[in-house]
Protein backbone atom coordinates (compact mmCIF):
# COMPACT_ATOMS: atom_id res chain seq x y z
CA UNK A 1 -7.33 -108.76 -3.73
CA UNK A 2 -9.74 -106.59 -4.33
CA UNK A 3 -9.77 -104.60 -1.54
CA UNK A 4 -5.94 -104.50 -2.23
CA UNK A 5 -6.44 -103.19 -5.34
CA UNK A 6 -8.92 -100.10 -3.56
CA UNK A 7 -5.94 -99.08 -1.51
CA UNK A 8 -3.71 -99.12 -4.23
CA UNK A 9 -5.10 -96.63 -6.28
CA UNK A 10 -5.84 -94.32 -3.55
CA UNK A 11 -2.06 -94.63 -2.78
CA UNK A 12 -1.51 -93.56 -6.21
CA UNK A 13 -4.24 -90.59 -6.33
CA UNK A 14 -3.10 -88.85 -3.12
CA UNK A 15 0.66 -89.20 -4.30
CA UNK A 16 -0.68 -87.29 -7.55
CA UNK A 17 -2.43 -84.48 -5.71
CA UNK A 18 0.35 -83.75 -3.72
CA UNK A 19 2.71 -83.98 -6.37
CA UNK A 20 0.76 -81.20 -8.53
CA UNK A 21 0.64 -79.04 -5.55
CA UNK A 22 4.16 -79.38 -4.46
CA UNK A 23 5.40 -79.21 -8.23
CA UNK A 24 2.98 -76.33 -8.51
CA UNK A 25 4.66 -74.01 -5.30
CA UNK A 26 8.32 -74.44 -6.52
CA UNK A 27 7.97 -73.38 -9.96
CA UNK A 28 5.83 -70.35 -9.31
CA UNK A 29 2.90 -71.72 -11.19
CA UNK A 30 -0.84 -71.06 -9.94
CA UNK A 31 -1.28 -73.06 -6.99
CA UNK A 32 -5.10 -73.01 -6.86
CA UNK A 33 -8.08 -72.05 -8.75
CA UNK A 34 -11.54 -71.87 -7.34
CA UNK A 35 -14.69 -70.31 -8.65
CA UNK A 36 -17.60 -69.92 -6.27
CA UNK A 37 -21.13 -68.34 -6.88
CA UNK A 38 -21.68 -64.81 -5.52
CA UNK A 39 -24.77 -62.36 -5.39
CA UNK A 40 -23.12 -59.39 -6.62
CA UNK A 41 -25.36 -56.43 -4.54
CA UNK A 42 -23.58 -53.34 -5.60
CA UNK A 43 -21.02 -51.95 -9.09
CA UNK A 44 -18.75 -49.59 -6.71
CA UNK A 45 -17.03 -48.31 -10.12
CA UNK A 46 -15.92 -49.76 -13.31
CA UNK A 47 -13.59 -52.33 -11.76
CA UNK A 48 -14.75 -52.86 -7.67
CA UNK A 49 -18.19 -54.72 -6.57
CA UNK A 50 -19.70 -55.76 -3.51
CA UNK A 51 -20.82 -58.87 -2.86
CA UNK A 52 -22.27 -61.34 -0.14
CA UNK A 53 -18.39 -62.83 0.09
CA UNK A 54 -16.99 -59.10 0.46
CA UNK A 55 -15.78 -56.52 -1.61
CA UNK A 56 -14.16 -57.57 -5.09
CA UNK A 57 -11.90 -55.95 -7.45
CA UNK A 58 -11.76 -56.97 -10.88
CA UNK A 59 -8.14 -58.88 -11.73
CA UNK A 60 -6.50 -57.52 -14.84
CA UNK A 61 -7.83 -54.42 -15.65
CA UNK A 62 -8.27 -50.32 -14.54
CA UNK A 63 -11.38 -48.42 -15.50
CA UNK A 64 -11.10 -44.38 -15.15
CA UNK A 65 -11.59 -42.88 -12.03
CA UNK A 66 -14.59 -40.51 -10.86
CA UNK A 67 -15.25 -37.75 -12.68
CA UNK A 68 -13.18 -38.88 -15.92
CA UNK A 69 -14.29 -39.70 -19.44
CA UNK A 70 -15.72 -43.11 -19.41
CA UNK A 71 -16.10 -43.73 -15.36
CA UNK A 72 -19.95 -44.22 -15.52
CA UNK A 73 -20.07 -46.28 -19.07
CA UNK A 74 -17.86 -48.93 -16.85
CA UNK A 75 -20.03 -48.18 -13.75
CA UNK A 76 -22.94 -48.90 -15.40
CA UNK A 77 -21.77 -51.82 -17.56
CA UNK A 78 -21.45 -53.44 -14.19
CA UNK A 79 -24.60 -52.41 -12.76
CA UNK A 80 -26.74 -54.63 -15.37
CA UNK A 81 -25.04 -57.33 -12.99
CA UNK A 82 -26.14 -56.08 -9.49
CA UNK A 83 -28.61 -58.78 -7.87
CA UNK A 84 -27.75 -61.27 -9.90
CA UNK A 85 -25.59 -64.42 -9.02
CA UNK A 86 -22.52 -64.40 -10.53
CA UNK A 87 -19.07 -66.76 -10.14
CA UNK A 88 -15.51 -65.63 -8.81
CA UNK A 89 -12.48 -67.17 -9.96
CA UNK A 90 -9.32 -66.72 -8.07
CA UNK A 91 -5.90 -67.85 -9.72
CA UNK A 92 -2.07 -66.38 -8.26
CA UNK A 93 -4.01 -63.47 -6.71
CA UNK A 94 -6.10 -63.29 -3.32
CA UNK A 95 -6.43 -60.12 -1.48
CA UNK A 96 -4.67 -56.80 -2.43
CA UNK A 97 -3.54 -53.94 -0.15
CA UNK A 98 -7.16 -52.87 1.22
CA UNK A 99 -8.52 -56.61 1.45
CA UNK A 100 -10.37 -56.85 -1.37
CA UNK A 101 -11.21 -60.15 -3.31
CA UNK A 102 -8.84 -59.66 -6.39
CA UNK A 103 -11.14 -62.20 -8.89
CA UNK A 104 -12.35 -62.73 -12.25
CA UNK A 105 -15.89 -62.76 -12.74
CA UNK A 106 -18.38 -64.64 -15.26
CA UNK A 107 -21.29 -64.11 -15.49
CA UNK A 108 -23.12 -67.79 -17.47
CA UNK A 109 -21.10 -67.33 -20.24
CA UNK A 110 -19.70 -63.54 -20.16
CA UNK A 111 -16.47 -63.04 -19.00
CA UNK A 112 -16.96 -59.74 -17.46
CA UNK A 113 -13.37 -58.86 -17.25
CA UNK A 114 -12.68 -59.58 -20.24
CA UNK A 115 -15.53 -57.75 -21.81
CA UNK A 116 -15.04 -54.28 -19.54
CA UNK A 117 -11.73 -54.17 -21.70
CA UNK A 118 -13.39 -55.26 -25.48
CA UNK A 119 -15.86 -52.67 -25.09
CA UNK A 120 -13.02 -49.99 -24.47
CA UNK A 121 -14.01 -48.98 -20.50
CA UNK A 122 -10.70 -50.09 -19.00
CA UNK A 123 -6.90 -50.45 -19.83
CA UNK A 124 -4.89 -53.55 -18.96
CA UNK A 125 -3.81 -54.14 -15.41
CA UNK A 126 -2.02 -56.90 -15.18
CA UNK A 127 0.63 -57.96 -11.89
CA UNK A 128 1.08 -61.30 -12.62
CA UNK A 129 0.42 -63.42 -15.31
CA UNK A 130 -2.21 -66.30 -15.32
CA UNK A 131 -4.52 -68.57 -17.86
CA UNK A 132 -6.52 -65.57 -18.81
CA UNK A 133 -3.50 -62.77 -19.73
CA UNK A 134 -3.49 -63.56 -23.35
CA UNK A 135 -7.63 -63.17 -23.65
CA UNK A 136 -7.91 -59.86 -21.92
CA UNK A 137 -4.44 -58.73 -24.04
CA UNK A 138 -6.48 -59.89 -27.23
CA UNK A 139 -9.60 -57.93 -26.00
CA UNK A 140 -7.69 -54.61 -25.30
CA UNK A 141 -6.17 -54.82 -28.31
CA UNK A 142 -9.28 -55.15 -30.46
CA UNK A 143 -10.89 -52.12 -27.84
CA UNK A 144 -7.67 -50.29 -29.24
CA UNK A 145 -7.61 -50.81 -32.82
CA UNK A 146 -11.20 -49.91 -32.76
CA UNK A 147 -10.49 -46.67 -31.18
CA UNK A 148 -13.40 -47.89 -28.52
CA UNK A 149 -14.19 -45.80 -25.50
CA UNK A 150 -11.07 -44.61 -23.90
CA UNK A 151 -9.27 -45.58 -27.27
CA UNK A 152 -11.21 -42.60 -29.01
CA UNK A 153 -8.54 -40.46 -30.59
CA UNK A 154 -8.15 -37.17 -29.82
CA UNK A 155 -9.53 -34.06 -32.64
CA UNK A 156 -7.50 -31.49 -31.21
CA UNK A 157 -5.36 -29.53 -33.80
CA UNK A 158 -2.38 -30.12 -31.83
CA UNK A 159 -3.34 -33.76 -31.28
CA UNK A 160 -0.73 -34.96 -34.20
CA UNK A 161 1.83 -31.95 -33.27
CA UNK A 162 2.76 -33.18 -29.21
CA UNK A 163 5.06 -36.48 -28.88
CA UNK A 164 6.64 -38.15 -26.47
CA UNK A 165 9.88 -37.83 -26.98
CA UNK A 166 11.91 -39.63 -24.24
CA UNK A 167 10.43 -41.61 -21.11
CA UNK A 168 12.99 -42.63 -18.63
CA UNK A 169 11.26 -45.08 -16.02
CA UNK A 170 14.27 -45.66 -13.75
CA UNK A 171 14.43 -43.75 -10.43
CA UNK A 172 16.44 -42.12 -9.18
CA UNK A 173 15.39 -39.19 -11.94
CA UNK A 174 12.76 -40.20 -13.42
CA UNK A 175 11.19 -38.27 -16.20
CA UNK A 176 9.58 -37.20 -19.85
CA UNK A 177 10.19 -34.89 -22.61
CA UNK A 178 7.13 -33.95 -24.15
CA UNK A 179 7.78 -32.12 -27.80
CA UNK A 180 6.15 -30.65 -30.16
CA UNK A 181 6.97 -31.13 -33.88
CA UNK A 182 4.57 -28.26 -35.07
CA UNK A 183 5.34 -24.79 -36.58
CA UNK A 184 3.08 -23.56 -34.18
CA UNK A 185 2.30 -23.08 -30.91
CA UNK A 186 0.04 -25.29 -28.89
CA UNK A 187 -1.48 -24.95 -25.43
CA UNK A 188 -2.08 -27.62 -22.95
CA UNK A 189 -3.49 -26.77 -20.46
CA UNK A 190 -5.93 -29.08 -19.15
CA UNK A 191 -4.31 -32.06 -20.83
CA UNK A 192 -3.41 -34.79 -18.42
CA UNK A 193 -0.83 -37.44 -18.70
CA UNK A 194 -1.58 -40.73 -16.74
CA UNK A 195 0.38 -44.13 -16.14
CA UNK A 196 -1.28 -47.40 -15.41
CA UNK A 197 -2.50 -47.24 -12.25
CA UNK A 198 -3.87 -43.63 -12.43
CA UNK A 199 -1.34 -41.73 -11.74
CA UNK A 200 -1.77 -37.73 -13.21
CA UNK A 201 -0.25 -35.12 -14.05
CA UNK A 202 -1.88 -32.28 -15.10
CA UNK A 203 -0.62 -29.90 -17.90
CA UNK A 204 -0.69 -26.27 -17.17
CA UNK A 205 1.98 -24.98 -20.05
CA UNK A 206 2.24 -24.14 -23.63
CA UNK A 207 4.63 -25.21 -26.18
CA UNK A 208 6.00 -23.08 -28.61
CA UNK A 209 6.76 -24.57 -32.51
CA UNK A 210 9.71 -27.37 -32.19
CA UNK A 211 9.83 -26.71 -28.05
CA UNK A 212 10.25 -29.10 -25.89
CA UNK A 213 9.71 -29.78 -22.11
CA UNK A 214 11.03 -32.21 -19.20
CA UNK A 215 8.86 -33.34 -16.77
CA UNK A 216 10.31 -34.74 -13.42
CA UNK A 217 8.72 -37.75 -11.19
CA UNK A 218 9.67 -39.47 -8.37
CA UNK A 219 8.82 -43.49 -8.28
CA UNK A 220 5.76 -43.41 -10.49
CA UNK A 221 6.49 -44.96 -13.66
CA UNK A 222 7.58 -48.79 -12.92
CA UNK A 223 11.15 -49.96 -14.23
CA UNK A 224 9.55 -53.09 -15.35
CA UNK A 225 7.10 -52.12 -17.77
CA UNK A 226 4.13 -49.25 -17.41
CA UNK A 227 2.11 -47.61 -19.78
CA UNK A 228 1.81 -43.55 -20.67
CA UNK A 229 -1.28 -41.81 -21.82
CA UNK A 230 -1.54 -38.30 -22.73
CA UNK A 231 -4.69 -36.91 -23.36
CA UNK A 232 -6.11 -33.57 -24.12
CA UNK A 233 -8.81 -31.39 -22.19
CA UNK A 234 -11.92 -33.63 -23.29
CA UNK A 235 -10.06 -36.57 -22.05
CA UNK A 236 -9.41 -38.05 -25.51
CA UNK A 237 -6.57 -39.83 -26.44
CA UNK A 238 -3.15 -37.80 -27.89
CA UNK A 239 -0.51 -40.58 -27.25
CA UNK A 240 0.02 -43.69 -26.05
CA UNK A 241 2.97 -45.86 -24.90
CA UNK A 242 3.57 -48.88 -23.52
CA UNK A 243 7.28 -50.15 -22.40
């Protein structure tokens, strides 16, 4: 009876595991989630690391690229984590487009992701959603209201004077209308306008009092949602939109 009993349950355990995995697959829910200790050797940038399992880039968020405001404060933030062991989480996402690890990483109790994006060195980056969107949405927000690191607002005099007036995402004919609502003129060159996965433009025009200006793209701002920064020459925020 008792061995009966044994057999039984493990009937009833197996049909459970497969259950959650099968129910799991057909509704588009995470499948899997592992987290596995790492040495973490090397911070490539603000968002990519190398470690002993391979290279690793950071799920849900975008740090600035070389040579922009803010690149080494997210460099460095991750370098304080380079030789130490840390844990990788994977959830819907494995590898993306160049084979890199696409995890979140802790660190004992530090959610690194999550902190890159409280501390204001990255903008959300989200392609699909998981158990952690709503935290790193919470810690970008806070970042933002803050005005931290790439949140700083911009103290150019035309800084209140440009706006975006129109964005239209959808391709074929994609563009914006920049504006500006000023009785005078402003110059902006060296401003850039970026998207979410650092895309730029670079602004190399004037705008007289009340003109405005279209700006044509071809397949860079996503139908589905996307985000629009302009900033001015110091690389300080002017506007931001997200759709």
């Amino acid at each position: 009876m008792k061995l009966l009993n044994i057999l039984i349950f493990l009937v009833i355990l197996t049909n459970l595991v497969f259950l959650g995995y099968f129910t799991s697959t057909i509704t588009g829910e995470v499948v899997r989630e592992t987290r596995v200790l790492a040495n973490m050797s090397r911070a490539i940038d603000g968002d990519t690391i190398d470690t002993n399992l391979g290279r690793v880039r950071l799920l849900g968020i975008n740090t600035p690229e070389k040579n922009k405001p803010f690149y080494q404060e997210a460099k460095d933030y991750l370098k304080q984590y380079e030789n130490l062991t840390i844990e990788l989480e994977m959830t819907n996402e494995d590898l993306d487009k160049y084979n890199r690890l696409l995890r979140y990483v802790f660190y004992k109790s530090t959610f690194i992701n999550e902190e890159i994006l409280a501390k204001g060195l990255a903008n959300l980056y989200i392609y699909q959603e998981d158990k952690y969107t709503g935290r790193l949405e919470k810690a970008e927000e806070q970042a933002r209201e803050l005005e931290l690191g790439i949140w700083q607002k911009s103290q150019d005099t035309c800084a209140s004077c440009i706006i975006l007036k129109q964005l239209n995402p959808v391709d074929p004919g994609e563009f914006i209308i920049l504006k500006n609502i000023c009785s005078f003129s402003c110059n902006l060159q060296g401003w850039q306008i970026k998207d979410t996965a650092n895309h730029f433009t670079n602004l190399d025009f004037s705008l007289k009092a009340n003109e405005e200006k279209k700006l044509e793209y071809d397949k860079i701002w996503n139908d589905a949602g996307d985000n629009f920064f302009l900033r001015d020459k110091q690389g300080l925020l002017v506007v931001f939109y997200r759709y």
